[in-house]
PDB file of N, CA and C in Angstrom:
ATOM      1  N   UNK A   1      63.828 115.022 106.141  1.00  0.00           N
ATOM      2  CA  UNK A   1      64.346 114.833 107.474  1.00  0.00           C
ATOM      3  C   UNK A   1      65.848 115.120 107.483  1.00  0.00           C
ATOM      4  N   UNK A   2      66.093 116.057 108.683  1.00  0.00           N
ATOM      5  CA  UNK A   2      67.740 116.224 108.114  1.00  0.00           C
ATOM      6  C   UNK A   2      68.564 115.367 109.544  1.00  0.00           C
ATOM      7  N   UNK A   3      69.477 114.780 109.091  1.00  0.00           N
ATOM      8  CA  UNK A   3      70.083 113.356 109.964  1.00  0.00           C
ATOM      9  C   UNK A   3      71.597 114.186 110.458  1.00  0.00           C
ATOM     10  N   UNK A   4      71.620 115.259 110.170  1.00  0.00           N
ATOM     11  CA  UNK A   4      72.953 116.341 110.832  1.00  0.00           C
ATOM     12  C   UNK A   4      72.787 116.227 112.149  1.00  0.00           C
ATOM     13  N   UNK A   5      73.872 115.903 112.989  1.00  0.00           N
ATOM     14  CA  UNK A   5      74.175 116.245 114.197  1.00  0.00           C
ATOM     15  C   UNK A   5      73.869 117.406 114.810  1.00  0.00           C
ATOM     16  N   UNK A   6      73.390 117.973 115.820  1.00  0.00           N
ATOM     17  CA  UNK A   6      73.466 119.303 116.574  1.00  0.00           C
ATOM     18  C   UNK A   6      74.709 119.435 117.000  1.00  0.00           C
ATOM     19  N   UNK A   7      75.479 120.403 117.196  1.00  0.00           N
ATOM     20  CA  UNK A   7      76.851 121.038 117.844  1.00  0.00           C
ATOM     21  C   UNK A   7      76.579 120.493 119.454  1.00  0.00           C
ATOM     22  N   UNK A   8      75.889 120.996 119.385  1.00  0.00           N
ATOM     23  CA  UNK A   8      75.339 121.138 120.979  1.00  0.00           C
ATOM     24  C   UNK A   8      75.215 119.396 121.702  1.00  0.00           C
ATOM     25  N   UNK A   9      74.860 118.964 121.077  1.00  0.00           N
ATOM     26  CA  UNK A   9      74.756 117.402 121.327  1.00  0.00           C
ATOM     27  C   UNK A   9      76.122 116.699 121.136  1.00  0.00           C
ATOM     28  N   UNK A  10      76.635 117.224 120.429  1.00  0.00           N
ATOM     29  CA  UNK A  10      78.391 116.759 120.195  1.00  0.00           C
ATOM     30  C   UNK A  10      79.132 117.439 121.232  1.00  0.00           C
ATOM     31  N   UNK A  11      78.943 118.544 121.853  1.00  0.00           N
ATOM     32  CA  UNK A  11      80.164 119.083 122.494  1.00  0.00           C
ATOM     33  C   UNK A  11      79.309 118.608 124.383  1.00  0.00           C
ATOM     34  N   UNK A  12      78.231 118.187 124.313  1.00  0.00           N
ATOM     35  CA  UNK A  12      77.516 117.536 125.377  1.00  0.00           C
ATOM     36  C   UNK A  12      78.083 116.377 125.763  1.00  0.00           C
ATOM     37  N   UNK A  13      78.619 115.484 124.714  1.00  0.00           N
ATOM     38  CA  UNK A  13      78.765 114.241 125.005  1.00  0.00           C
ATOM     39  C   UNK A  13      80.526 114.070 125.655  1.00  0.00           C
ATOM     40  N   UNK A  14      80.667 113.386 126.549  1.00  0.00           N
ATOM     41  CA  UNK A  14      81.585 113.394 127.550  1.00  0.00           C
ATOM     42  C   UNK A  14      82.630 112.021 126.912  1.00  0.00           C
ATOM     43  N   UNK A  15      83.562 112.251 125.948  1.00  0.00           N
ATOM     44  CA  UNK A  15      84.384 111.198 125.485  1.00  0.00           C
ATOM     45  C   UNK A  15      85.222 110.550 126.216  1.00  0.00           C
ATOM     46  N   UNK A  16      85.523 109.602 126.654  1.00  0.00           N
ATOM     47  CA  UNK A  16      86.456 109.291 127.516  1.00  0.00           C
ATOM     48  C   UNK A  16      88.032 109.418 126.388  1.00  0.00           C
ATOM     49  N   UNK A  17      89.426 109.754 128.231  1.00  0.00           N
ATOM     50  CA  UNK A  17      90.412 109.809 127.365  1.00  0.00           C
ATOM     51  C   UNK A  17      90.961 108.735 126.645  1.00  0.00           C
ATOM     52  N   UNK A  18      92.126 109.085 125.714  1.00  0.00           N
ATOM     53  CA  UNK A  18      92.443 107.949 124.945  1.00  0.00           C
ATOM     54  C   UNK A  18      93.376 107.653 126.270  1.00  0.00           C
ATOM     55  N   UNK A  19      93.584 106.154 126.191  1.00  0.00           N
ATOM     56  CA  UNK A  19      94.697 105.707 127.359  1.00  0.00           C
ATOM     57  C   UNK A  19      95.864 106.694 127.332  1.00  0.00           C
ATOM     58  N   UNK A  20      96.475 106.747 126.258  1.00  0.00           N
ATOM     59  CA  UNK A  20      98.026 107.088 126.414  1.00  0.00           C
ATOM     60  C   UNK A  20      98.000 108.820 127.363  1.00  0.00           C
ATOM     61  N   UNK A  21      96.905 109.718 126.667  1.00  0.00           N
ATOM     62  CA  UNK A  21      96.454 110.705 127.876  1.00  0.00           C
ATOM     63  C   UNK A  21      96.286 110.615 129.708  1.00  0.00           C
ATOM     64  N   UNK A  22      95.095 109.366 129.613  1.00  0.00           N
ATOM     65  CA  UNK A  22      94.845 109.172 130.713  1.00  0.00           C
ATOM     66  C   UNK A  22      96.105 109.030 131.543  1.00  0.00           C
ATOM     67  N   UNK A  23      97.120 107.901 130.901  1.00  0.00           N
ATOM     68  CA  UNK A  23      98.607 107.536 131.653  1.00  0.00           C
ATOM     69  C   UNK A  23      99.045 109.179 131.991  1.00  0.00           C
ATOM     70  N   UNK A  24      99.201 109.653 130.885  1.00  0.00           N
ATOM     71  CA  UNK A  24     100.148 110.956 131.105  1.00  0.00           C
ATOM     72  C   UNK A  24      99.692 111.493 132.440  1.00  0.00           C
ATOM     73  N   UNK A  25      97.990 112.042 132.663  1.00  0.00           N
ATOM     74  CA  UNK A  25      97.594 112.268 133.394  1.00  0.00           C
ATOM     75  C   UNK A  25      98.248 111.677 134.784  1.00  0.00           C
ATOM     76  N   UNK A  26      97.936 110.293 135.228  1.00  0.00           N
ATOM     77  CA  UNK A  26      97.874 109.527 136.178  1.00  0.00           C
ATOM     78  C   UNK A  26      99.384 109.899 136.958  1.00  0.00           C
ATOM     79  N   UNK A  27     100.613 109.327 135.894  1.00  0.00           N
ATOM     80  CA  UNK A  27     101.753 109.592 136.329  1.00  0.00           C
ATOM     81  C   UNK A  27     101.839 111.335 136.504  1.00  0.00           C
ATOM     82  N   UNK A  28     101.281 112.167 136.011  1.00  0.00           N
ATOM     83  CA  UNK A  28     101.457 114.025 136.642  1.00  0.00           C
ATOM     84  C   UNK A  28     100.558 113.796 138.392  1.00  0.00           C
ATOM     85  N   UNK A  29      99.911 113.121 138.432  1.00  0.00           N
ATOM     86  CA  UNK A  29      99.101 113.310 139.361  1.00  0.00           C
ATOM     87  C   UNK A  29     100.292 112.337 140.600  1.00  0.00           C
ATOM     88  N   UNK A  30     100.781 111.043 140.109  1.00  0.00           N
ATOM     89  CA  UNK A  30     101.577 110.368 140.771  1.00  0.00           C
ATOM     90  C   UNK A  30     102.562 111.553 141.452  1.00  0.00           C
ATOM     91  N   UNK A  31     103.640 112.260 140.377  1.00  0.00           N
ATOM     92  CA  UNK A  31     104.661 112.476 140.508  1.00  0.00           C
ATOM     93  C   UNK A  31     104.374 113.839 141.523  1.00  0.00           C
ATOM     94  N   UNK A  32     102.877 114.478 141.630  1.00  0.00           N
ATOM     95  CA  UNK A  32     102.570 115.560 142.323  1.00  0.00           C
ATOM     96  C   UNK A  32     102.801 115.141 143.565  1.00  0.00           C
ATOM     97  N   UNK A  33     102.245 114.228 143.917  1.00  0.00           N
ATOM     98  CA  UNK A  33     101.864 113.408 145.268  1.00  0.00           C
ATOM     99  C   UNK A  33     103.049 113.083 145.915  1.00  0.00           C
ATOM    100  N   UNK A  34     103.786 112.144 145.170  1.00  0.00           N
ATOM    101  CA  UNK A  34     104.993 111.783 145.798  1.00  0.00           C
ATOM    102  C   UNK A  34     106.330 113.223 146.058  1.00  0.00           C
ATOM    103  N   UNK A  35     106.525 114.086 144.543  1.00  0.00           N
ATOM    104  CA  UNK A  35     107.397 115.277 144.973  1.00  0.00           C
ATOM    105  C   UNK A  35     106.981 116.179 145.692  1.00  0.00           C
ATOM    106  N   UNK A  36     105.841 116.450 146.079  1.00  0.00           N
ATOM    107  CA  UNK A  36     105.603 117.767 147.122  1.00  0.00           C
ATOM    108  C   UNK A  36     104.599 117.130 148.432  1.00  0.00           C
ATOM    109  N   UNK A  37     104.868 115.632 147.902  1.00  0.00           N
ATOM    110  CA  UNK A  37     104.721 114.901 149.712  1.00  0.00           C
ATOM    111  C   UNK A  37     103.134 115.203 149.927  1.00  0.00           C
ATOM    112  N   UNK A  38     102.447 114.954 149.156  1.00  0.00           N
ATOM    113  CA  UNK A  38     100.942 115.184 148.801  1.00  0.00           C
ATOM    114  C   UNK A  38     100.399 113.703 150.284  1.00  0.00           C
ATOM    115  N   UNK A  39      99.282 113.466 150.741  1.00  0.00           N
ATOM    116  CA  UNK A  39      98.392 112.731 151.463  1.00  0.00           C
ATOM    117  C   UNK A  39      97.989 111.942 150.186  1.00  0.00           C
ATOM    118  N   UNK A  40      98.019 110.222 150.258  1.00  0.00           N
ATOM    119  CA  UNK A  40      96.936 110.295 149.588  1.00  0.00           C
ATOM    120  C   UNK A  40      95.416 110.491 149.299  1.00  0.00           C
ATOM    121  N   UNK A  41      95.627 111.156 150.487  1.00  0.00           N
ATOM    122  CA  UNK A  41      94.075 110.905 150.770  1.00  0.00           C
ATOM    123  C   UNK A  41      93.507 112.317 150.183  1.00  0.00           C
ATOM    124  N   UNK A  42      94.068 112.664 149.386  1.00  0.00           N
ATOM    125  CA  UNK A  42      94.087 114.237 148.728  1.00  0.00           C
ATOM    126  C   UNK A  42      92.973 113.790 147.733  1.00  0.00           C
ATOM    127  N   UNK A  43      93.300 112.211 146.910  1.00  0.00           N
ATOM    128  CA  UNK A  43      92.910 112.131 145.761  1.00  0.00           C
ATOM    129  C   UNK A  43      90.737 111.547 146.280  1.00  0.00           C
ATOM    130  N   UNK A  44      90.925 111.443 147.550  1.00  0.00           N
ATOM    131  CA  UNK A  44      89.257 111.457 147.880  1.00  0.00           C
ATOM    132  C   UNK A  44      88.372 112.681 148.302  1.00  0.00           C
ATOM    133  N   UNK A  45      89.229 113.581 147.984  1.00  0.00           N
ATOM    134  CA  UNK A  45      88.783 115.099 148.504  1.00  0.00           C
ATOM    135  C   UNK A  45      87.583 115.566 147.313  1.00  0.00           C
ATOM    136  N   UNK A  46      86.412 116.041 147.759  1.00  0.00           N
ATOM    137  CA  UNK A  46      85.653 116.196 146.788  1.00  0.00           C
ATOM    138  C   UNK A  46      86.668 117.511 145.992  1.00  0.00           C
ATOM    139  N   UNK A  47      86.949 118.269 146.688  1.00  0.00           N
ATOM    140  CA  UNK A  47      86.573 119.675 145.840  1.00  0.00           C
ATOM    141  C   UNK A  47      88.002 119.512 145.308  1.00  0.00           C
ATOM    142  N   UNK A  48      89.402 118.321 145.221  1.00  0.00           N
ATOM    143  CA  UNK A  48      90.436 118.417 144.632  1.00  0.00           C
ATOM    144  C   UNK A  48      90.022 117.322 143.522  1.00  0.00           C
ATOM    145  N   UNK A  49      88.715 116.672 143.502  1.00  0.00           N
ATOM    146  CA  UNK A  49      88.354 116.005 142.329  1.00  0.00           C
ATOM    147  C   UNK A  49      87.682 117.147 141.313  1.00  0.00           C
ATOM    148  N   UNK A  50      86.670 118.078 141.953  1.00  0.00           N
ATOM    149  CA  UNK A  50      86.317 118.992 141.405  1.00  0.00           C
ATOM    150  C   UNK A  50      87.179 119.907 140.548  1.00  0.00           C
ATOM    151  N   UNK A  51      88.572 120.095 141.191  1.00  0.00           N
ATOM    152  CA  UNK A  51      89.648 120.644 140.263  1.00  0.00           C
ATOM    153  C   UNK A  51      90.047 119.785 139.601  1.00  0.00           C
ATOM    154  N   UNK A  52      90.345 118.847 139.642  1.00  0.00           N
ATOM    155  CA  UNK A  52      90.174 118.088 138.274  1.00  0.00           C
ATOM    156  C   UNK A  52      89.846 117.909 137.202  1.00  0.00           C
ATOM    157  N   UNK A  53      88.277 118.075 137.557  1.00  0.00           N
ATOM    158  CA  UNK A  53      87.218 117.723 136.762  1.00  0.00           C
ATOM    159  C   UNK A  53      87.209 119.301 135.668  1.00  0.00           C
ATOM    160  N   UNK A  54      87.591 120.222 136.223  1.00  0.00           N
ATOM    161  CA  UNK A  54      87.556 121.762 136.051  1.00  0.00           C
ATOM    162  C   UNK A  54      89.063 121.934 134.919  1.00  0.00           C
ATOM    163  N   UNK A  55      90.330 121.225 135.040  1.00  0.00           N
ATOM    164  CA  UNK A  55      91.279 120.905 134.751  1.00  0.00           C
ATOM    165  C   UNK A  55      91.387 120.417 133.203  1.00  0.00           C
ATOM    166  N   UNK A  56      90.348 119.342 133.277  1.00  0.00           N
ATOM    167  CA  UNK A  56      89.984 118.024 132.207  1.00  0.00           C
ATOM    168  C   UNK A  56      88.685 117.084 132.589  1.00  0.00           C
ATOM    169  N   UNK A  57      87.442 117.576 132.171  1.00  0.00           N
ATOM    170  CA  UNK A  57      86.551 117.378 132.366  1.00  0.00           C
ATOM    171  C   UNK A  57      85.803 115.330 132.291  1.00  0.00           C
ATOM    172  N   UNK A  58      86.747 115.127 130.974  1.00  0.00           N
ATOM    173  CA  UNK A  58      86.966 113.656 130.877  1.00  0.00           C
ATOM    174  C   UNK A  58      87.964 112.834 131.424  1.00  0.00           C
ATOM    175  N   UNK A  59      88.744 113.153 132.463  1.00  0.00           N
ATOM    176  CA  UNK A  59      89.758 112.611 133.310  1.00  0.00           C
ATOM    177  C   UNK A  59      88.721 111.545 134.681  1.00  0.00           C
ATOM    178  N   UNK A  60      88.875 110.846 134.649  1.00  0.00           N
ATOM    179  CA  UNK A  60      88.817 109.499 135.724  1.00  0.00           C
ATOM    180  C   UNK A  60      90.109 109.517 136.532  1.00  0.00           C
ATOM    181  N   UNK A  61      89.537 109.673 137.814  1.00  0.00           N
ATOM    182  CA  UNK A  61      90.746 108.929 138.767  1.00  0.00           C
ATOM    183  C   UNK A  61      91.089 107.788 138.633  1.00  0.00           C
ATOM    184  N   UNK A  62      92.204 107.324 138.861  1.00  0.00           N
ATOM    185  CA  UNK A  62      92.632 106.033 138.729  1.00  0.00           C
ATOM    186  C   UNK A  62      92.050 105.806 140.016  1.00  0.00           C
ATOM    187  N   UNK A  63      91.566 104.631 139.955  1.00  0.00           N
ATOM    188  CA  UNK A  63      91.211 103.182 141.084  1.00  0.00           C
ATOM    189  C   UNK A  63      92.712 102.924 142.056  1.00  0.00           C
ATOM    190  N   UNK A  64      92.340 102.543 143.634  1.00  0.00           N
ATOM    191  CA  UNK A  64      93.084 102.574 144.210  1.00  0.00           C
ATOM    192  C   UNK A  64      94.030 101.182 143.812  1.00  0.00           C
ATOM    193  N   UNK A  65      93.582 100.838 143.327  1.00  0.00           N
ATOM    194  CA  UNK A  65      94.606  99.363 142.544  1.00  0.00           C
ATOM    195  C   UNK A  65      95.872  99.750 141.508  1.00  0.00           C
ATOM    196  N   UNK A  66      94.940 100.879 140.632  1.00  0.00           N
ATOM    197  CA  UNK A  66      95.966 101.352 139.551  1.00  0.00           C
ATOM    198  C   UNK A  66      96.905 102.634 140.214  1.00  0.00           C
ATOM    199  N   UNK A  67      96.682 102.985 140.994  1.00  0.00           N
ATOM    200  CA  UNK A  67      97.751 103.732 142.165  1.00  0.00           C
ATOM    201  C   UNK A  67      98.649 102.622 142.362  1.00  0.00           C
ATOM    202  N   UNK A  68      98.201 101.541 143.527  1.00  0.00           N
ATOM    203  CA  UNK A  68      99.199 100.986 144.059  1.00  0.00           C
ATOM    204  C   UNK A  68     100.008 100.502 142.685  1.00  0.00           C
ATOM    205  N   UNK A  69      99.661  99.960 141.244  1.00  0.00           N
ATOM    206  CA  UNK A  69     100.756  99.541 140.494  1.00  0.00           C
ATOM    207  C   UNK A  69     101.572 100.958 140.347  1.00  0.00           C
ATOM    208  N   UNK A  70     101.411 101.909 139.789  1.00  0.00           N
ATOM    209  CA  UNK A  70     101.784 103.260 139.278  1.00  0.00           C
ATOM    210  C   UNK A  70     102.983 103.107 140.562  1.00  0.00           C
ATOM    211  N   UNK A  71     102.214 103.078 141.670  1.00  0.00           N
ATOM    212  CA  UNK A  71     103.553 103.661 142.585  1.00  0.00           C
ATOM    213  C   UNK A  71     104.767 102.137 142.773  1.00  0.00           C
ATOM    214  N   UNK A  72     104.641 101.151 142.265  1.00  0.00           N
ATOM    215  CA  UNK A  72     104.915  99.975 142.260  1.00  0.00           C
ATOM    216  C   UNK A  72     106.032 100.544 141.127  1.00  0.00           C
ATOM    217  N   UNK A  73     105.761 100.774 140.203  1.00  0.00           N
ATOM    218  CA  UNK A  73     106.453 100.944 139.038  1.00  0.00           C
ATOM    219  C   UNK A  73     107.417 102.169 139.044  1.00  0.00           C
ATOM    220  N   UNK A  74     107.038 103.249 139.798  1.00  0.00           N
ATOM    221  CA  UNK A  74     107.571 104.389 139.774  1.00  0.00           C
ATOM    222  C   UNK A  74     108.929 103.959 141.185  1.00  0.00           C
ATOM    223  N   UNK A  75     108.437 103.355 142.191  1.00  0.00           N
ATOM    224  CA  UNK A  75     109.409 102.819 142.596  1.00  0.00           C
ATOM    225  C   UNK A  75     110.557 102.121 142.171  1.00  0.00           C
ATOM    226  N   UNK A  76     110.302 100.573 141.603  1.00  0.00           N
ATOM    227  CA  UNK A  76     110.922 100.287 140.931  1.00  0.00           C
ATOM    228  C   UNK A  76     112.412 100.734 140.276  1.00  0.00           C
ATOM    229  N   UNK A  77     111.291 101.681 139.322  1.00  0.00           N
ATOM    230  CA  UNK A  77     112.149 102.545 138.560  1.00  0.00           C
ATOM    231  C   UNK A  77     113.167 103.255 138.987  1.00  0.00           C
ATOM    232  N   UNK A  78     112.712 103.721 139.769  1.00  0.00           N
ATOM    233  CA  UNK A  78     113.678 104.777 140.647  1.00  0.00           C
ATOM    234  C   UNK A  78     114.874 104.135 141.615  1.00  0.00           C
ATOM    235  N   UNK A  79     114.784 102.604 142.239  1.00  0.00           N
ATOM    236  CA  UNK A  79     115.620 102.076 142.436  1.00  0.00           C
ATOM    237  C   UNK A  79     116.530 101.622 140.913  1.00  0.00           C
ATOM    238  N   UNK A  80     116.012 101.082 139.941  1.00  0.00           N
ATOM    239  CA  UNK A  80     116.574 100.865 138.873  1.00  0.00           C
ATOM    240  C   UNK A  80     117.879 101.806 138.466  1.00  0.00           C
ATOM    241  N   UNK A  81     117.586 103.070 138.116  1.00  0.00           N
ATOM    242  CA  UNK A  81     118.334 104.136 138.115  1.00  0.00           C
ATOM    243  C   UNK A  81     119.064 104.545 139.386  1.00  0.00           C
ATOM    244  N   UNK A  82     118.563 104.463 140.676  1.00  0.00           N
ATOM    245  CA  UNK A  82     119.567 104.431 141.645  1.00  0.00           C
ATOM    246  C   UNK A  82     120.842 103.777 141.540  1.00  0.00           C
ATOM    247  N   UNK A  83     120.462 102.408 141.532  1.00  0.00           N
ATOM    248  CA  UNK A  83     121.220 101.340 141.071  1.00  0.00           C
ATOM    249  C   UNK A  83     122.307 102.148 140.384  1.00  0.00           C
ATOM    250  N   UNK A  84     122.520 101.805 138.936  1.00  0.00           N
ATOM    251  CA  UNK A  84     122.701 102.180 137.334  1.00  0.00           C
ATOM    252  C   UNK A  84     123.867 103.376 138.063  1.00  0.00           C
ATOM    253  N   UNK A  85     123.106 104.413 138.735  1.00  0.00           N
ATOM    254  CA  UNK A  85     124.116 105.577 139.262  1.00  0.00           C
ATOM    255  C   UNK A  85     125.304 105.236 139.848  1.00  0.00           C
ATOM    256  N   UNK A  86     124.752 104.594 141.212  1.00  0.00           N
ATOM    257  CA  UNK A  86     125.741 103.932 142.051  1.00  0.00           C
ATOM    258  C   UNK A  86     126.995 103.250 141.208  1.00  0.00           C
ATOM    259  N   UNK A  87     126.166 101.996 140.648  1.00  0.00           N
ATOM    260  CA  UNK A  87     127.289 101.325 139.772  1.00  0.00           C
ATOM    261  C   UNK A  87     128.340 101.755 139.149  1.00  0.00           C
ATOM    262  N   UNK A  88     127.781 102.811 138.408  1.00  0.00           N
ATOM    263  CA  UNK A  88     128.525 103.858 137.112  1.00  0.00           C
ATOM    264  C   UNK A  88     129.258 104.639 137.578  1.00  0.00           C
ATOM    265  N   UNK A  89     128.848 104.970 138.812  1.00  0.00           N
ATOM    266  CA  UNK A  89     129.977 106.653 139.254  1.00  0.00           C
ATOM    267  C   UNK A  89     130.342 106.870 140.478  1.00  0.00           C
ATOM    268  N   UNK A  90     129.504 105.982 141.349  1.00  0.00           N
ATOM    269  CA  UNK A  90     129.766 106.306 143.095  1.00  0.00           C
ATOM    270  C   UNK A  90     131.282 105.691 143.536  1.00  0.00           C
ATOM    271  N   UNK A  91     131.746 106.912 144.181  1.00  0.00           N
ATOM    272  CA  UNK A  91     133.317 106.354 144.970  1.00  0.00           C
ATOM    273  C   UNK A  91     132.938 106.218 146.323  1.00  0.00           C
ATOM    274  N   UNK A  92     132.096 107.217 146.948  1.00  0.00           N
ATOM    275  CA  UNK A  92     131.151 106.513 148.650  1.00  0.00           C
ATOM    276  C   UNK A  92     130.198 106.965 148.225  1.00  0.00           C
ATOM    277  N   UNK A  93     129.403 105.751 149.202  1.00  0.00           N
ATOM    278  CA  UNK A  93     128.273 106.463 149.862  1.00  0.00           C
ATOM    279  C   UNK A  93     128.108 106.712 150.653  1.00  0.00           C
ATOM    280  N   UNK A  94     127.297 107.330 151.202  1.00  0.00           N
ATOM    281  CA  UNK A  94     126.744 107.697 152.817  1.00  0.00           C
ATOM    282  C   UNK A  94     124.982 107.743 153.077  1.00  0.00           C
ATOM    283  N   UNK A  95     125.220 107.300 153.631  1.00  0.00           N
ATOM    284  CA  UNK A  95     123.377 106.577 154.059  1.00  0.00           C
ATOM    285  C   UNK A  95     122.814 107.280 155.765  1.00  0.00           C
ATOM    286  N   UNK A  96     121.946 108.749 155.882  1.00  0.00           N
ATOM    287  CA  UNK A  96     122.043 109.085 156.654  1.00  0.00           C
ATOM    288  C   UNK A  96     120.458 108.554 157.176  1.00  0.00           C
ATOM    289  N   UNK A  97     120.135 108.636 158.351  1.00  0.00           N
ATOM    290  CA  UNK A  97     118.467 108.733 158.400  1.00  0.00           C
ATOM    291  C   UNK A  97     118.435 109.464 160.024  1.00  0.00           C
ATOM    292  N   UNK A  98     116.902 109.541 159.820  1.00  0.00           N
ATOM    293  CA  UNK A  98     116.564 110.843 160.646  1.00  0.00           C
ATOM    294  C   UNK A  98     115.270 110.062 161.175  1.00  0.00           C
ATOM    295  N   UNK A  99     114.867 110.010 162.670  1.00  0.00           N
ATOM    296  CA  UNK A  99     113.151 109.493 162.700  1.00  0.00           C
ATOM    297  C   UNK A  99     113.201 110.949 164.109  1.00  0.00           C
ATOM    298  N   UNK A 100     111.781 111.078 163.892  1.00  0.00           N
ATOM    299  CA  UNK A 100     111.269 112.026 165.003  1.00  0.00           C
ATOM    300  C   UNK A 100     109.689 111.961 164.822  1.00  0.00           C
ATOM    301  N   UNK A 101     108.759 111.948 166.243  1.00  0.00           N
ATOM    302  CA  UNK A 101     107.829 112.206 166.459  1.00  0.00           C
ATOM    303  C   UNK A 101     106.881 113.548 166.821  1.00  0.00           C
ATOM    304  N   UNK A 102     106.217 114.237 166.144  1.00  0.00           N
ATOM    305  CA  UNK A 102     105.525 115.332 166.532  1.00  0.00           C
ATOM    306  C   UNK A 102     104.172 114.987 166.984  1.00  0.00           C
ATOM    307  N   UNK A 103     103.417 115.830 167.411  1.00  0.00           N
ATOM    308  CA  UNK A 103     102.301 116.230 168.241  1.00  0.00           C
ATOM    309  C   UNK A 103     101.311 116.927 167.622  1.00  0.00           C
ATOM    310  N   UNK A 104     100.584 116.673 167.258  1.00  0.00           N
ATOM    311  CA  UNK A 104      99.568 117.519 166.509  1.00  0.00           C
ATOM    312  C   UNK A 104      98.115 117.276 166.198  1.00  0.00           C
ATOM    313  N   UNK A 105      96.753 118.340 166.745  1.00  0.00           N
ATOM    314  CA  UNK A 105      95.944 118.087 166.872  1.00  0.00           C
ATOM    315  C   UNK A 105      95.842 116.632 167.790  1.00  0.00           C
ATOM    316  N   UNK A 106      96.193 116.348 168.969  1.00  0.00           N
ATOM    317  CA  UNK A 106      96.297 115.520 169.504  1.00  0.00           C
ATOM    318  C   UNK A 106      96.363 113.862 169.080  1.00  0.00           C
ATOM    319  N   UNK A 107      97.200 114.025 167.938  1.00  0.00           N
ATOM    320  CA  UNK A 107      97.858 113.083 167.530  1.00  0.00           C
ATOM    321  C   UNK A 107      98.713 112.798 167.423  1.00  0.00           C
ATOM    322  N   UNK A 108      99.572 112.015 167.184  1.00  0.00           N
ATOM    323  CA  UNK A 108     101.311 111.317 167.373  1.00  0.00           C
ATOM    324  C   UNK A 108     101.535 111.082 166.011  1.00  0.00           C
ATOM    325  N   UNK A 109     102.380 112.065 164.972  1.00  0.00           N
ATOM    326  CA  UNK A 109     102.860 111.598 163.840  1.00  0.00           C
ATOM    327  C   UNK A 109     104.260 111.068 164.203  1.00  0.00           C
ATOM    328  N   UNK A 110     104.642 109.908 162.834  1.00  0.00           N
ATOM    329  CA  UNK A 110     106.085 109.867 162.952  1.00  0.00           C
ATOM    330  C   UNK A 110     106.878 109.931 161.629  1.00  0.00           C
ATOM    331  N   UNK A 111     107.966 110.739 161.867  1.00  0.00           N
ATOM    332  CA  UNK A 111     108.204 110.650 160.569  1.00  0.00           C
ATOM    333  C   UNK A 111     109.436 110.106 160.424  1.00  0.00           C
ATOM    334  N   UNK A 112     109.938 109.467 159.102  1.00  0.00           N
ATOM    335  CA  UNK A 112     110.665 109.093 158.763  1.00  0.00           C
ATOM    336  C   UNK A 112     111.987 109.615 157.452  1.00  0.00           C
ATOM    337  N   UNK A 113     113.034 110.032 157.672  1.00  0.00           N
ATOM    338  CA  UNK A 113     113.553 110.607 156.470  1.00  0.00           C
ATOM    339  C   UNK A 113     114.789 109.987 156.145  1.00  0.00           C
ATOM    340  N   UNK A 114     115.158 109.359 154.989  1.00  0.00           N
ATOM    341  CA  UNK A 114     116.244 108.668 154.760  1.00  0.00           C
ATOM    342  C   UNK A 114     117.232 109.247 153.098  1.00  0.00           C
ATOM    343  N   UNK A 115     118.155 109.599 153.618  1.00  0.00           N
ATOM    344  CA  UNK A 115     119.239 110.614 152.926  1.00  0.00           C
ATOM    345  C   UNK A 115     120.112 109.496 152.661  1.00  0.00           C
ATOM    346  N   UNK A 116     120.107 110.026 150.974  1.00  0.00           N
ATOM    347  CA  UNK A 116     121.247 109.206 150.120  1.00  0.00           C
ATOM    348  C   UNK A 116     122.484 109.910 149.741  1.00  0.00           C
ATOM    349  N   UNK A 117     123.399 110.133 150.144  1.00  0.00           N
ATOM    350  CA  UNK A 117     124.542 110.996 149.219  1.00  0.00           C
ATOM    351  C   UNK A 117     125.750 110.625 148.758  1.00  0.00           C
ATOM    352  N   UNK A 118     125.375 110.818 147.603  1.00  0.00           N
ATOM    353  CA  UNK A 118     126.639 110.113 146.563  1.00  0.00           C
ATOM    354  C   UNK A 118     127.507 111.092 146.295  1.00  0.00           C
ATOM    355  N   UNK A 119     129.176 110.480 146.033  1.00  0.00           N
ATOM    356  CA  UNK A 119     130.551 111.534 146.088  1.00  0.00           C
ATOM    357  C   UNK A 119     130.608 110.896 144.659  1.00  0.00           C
ATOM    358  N   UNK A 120     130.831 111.699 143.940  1.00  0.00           N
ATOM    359  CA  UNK A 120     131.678 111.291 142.473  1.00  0.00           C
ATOM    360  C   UNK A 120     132.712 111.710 142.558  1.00  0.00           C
TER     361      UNK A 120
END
């Protein structure tokens, strides 16, 4: 009786990633969303899971829980280092913001844009 594996049965089987991948993943997928102003609602789209899946076949979406920490943290962070900047080097600031409403497909968006600019 021979107790050898088939190839075929090994390259069948669907390993999940090791965490430290999966993270890498999660935060590329975060940082997509938030820098080019992605929906989240991108990440329930069949056929942008399908690229995914096409991408990295053993990749799991993160759960809408492990989003909200990710973006919890990535926030954070990013005030952290705001901070840190300010402290270290800013002589003014200037704090501009912008709101306007558009029209589209007979809906009412609003948007919001808030401009930081630091003078060294």
């Amino acid at each position: 009786m021979n107790n050898q594996i088939d190839i075929r049965d090994m390259m069948s089987k669907k390993k999940p990633l090791l965490i430290k991948e999966q993270e890498k993943i999660n935060n590329s997928l975060l940082k997509f969303i938030i820098n080019d102003s992605q929906p989240f609602h991108i990440l329930k789209s069949v056929s942008f899971q399908n690229f995914l899946s096409t991408l990295n076949s053993n990749y799991q979406l993160p759960t809408q829980q492990k989003i909200d920490e990710l973006l919890k943290y990535s926030y954070q962070n990013s005030v952290n280092k705001l901070k840190k900047t300010i402290d270290c080097n800013a002589e003014f600031i200037s704090l501009t913001s912008d709101f306007w409403t558009s029209k589209g497909r007979n809906w009412l968006y609003q948007h919001n844009l808030l401009l930081v600019e630091l003078e060294f």
